[in-house]
Structures are given as C-alpha cells and as structure tokens.
C-alpha atoms as a PDB file:
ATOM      1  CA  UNK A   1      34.031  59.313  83.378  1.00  0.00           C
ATOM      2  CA  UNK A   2      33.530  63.289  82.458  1.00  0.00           C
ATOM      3  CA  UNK A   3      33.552  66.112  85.110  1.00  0.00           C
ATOM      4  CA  UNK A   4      29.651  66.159  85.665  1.00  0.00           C
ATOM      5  CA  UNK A   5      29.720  62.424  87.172  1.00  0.00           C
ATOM      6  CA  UNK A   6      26.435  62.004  88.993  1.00  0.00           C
ATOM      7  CA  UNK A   7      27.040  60.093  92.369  1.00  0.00           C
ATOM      8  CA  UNK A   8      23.909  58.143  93.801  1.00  0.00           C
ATOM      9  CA  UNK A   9      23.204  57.551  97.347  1.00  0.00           C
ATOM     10  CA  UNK A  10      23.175  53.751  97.645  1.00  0.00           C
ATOM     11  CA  UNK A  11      26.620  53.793  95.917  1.00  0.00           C
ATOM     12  CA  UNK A  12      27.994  56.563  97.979  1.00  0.00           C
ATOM     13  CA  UNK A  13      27.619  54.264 101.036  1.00  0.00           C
ATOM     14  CA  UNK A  14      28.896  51.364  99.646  1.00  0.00           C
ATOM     15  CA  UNK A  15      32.100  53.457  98.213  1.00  0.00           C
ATOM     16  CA  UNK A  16      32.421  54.408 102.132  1.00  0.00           C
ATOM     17  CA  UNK A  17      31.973  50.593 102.872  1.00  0.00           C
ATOM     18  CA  UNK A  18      34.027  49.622 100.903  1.00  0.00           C
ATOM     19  CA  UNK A  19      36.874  52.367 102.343  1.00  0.00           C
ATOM     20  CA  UNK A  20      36.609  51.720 105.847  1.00  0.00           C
ATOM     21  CA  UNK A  21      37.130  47.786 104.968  1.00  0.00           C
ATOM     22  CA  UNK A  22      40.242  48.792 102.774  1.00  0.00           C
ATOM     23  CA  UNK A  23      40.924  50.496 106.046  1.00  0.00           C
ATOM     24  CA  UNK A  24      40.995  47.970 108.720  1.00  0.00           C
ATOM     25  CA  UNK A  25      41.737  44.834 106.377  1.00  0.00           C
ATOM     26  CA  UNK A  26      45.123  47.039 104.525  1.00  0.00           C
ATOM     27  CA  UNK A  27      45.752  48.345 108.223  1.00  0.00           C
ATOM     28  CA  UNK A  28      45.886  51.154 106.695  1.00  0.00           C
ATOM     29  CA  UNK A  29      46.400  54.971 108.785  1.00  0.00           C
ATOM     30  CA  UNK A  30      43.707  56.583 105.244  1.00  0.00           C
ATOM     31  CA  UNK A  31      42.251  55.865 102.930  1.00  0.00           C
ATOM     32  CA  UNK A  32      40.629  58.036 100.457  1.00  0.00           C
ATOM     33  CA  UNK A  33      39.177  57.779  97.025  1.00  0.00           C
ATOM     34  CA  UNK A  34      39.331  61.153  94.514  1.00  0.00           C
ATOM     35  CA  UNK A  35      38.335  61.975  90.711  1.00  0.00           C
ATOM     36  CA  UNK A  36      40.766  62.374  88.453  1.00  0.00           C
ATOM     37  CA  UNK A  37      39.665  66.545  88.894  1.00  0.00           C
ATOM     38  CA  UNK A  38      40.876  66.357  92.459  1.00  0.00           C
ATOM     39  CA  UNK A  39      37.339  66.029  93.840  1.00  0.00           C
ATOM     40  CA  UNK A  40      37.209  63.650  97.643  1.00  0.00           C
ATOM     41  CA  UNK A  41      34.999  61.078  97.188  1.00  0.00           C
ATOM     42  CA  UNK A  42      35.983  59.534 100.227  1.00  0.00           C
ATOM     43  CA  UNK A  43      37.696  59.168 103.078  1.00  0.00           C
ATOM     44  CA  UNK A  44      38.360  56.651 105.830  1.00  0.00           C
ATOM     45  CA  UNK A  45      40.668  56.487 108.650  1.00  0.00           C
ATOM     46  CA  UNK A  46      42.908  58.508 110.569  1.00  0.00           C
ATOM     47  CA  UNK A  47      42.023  61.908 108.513  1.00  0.00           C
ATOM     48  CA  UNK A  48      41.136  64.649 111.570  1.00  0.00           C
ATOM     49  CA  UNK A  49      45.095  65.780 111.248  1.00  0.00           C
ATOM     50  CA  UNK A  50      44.869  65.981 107.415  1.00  0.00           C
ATOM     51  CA  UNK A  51      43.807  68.457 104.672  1.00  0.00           C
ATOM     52  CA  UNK A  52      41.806  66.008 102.603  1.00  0.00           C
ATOM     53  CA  UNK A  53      41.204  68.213 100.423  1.00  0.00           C
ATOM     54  CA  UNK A  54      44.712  69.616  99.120  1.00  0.00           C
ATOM     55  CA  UNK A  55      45.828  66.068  99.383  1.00  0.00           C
ATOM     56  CA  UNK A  56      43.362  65.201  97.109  1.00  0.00           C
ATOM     57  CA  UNK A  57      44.313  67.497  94.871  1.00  0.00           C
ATOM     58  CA  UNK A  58      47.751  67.558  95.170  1.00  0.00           C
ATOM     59  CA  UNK A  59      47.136  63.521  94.042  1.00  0.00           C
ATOM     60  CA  UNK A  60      44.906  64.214  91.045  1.00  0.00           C
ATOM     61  CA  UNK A  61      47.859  66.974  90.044  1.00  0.00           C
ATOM     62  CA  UNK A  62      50.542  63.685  90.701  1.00  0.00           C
ATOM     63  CA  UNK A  63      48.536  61.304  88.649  1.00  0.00           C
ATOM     64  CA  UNK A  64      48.833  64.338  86.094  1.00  0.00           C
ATOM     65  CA  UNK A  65      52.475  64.910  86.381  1.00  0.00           C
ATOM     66  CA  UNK A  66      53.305  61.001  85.782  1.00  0.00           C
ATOM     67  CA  UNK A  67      50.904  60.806  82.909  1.00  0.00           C
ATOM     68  CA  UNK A  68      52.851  62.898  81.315  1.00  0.00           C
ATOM     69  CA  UNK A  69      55.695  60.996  82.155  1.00  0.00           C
ATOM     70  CA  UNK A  70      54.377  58.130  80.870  1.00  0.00           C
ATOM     71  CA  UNK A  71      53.069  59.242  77.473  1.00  0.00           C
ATOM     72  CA  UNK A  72      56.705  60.879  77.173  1.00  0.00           C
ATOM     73  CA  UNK A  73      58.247  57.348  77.409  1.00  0.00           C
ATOM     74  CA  UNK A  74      55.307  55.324  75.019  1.00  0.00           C
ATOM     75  CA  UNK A  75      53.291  54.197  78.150  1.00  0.00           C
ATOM     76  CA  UNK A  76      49.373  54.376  78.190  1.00  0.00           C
ATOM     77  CA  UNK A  77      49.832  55.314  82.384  1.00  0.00           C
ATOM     78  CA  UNK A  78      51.267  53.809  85.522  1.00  0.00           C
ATOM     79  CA  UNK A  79      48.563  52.520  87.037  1.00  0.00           C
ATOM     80  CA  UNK A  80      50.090  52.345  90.619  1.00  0.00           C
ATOM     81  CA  UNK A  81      52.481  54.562  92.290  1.00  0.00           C
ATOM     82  CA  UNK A  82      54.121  53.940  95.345  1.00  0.00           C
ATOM     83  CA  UNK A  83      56.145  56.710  97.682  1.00  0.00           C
ATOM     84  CA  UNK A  84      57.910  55.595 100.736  1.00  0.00           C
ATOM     85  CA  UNK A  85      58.865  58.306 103.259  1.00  0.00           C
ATOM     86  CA  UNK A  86      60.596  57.825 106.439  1.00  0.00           C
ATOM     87  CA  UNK A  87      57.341  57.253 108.569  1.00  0.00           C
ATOM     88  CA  UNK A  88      54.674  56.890 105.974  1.00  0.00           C
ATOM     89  CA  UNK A  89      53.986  55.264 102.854  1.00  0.00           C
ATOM     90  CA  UNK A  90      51.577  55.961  99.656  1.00  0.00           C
ATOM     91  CA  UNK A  91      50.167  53.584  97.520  1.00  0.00           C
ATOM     92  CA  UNK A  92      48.587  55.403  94.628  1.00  0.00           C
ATOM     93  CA  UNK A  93      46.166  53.356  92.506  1.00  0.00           C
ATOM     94  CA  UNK A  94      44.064  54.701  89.249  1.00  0.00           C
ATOM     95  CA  UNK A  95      40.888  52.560  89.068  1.00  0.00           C
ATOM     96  CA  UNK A  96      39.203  52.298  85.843  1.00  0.00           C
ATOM     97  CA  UNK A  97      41.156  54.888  84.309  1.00  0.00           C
ATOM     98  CA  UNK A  98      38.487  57.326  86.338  1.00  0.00           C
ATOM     99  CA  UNK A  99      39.331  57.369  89.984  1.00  0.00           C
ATOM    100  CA  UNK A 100      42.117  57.688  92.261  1.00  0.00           C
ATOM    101  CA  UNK A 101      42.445  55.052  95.362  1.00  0.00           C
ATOM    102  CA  UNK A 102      45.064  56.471  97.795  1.00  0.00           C
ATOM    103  CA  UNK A 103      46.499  53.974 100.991  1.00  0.00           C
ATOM    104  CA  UNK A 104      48.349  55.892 103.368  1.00  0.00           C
ATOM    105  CA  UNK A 105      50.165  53.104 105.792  1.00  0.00           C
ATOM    106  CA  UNK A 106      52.844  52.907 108.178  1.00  0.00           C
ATOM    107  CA  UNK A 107      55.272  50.368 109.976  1.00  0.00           C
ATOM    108  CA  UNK A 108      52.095  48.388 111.137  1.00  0.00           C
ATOM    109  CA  UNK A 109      51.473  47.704 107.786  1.00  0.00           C
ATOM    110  CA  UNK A 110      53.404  46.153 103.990  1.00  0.00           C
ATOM    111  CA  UNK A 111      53.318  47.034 100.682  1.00  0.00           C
ATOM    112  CA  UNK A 112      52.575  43.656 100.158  1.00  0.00           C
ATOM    113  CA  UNK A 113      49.407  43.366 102.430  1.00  0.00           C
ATOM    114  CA  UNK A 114      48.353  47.180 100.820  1.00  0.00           C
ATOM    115  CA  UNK A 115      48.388  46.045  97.198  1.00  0.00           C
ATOM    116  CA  UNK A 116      46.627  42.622  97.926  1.00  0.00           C
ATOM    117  CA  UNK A 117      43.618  44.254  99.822  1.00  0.00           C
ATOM    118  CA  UNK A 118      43.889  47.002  96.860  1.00  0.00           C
ATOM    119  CA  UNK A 119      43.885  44.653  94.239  1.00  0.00           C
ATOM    120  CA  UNK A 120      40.286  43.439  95.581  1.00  0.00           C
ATOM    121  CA  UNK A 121      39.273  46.456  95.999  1.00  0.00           C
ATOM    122  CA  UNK A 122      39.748  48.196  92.766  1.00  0.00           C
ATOM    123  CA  UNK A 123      37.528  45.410  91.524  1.00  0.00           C
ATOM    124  CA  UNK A 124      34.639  46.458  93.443  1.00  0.00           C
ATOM    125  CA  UNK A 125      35.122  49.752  92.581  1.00  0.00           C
ATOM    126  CA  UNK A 126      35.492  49.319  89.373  1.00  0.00           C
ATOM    127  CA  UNK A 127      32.397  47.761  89.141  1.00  0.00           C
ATOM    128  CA  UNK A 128      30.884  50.537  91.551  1.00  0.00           C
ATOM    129  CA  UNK A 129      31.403  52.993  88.760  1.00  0.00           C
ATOM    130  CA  UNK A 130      30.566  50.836  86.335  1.00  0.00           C
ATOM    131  CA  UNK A 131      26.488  50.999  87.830  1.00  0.00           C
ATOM    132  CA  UNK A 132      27.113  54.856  88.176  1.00  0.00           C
ATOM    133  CA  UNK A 133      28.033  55.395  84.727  1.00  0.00           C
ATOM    134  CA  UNK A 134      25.024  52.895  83.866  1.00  0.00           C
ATOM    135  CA  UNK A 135      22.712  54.805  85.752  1.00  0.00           C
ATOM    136  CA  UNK A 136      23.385  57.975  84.667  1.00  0.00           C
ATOM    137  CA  UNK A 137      23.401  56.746  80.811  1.00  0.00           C
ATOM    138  CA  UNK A 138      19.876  54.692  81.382  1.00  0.00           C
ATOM    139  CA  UNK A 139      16.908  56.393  79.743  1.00  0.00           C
ATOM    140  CA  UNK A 140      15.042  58.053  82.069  1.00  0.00           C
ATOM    141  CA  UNK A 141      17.589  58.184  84.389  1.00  0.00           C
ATOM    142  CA  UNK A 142      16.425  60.554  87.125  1.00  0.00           C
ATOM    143  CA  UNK A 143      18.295  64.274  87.126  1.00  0.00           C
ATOM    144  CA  UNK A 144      19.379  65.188  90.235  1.00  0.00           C
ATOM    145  CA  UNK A 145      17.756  68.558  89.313  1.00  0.00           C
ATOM    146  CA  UNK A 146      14.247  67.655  88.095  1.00  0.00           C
ATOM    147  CA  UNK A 147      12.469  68.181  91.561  1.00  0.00           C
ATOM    148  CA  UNK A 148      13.965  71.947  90.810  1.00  0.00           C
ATOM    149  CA  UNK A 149      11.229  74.149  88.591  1.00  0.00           C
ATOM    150  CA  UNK A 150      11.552  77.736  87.425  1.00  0.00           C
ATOM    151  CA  UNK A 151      10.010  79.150  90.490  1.00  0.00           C
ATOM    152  CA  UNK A 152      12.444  78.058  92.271  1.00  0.00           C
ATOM    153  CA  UNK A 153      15.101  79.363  90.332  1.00  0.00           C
ATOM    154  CA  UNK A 154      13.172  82.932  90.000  1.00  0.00           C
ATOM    155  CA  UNK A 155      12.850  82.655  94.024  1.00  0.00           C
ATOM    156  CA  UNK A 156      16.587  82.003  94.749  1.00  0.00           C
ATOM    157  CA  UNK A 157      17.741  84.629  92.927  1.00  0.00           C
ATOM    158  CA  UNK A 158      14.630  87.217  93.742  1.00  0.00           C
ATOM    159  CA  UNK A 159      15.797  89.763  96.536  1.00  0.00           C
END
C-alpha cells in the first residue's frame, strides 16, 4: 500500500472493532494498528499513559531495522516479532506486508492466547485493506478532495 492510502469511514470503524475485540479476547493491556510510515491507525486499550504516537513510530522504525536484518540473512521479512520485558510483552505482527498490528500484554495474558487471537485477526485485516485498496483503485472512486473547488483554495489562502 503507498504513502497516500485513502482510509474510508465504514472501514475505519470496523478497524476500531476489530481492535477493541483483539483487546478484550487477547486480554491484551493495547492494542494498536500503524502504517508501515509510522502513521496510528488505531488504538485500543489501556493507552491514556502512552505516547501512541512515538510508539508508533518507534515500531514502523523496528519493523525497518529487522528488515534489514532479514534481507542481510536471504529472508523476504519476519513477519512477527516478539519482545518480552520484565512486566510487559510485545507481539509485533506485519499484516499484508502493509500494516503493523502491535499487542502489548502482561502476566494476565500468553503468548500463546496473543498469537491465536492475532492470527484471526490479521485475516480480517487483511481483508480490511484489501476493500481499501479496492476502493481507492475502482473507477470513479470518490476523492476525498472533490467536494474542494478553486474558491476554496483561493479563500484559504486569501488574507
């Protein structure tokens, strides 16, 4: 999927579904979804304490770092990564070689339990941005910036 990925409304809410479920069926402390630019997506759970958005990035930039890795050793990627700290765990997934699924979990959950519910997940979401891509690729696929005419353009930058 390129940088300029279009997200739709009705998919937006079912990504968000789809993360709170992850959520409460991984028993999971976050869950959040990010392009492979670093962008959030989404974000479910326990995420008041945390900088989504520098773990987001900081996630895209890991996925970046162990591609490299990868191609350095004859691998296409490592579709999963998994970090275990002394009170919280990360279970990095790459879905459709276009976005990022991260699980944050604790003690109250498994690895085990994480990558099952994952596992079902990444097929929905796969599928998800298979519609997006569809959409966007459709002829006469609406631009999100066809409602906008040259007025105003002229008018926000008049002044």
């Amino acid at each position: 999927m390129n940088s300029q990925m279009v997200m739709y409304e009705a998919e937006v809410q079912e990504i968000q579904r789809l993360c709170d479920r992850l959520t409460r069926e991984a028993n999971a402390k976050v869950v959040f979804l990010v392009d492979k630019n670093g962008q959030l997506i989404s974000s479910s759970g326990e995420t008041a304490h945390l900088d989504t958005t520098s773990l987001a990035s900081l996630t895209a930039g890991n996925i970046a770092a162990t591609g490299g890795i990868a191609k350095l050793i004859n691998e296409r990627e490592f579709s999963q990564i998994f970090h275990e700290g002394e009170r919280d765990n990360l279970h990095i997934s790459i879905i459709g070689q276009k976005v990022i699924l991260v699980v944050i979990f604790d003690h109250r959950s498994s690895l085990g339990l994480v990558r099952l519910r994952v596992r079902k997940a990444s097929e929905e979401l796969s599928n998800i941005f298979i519609r997006i891509e569809q959409k966007s690729q459709s002829p006469g696929a609406a631009s999100p910036f066809a409602e906008i005419t040259d007025d105003d353009i002229d008018s926000l930058f008049s002044n």
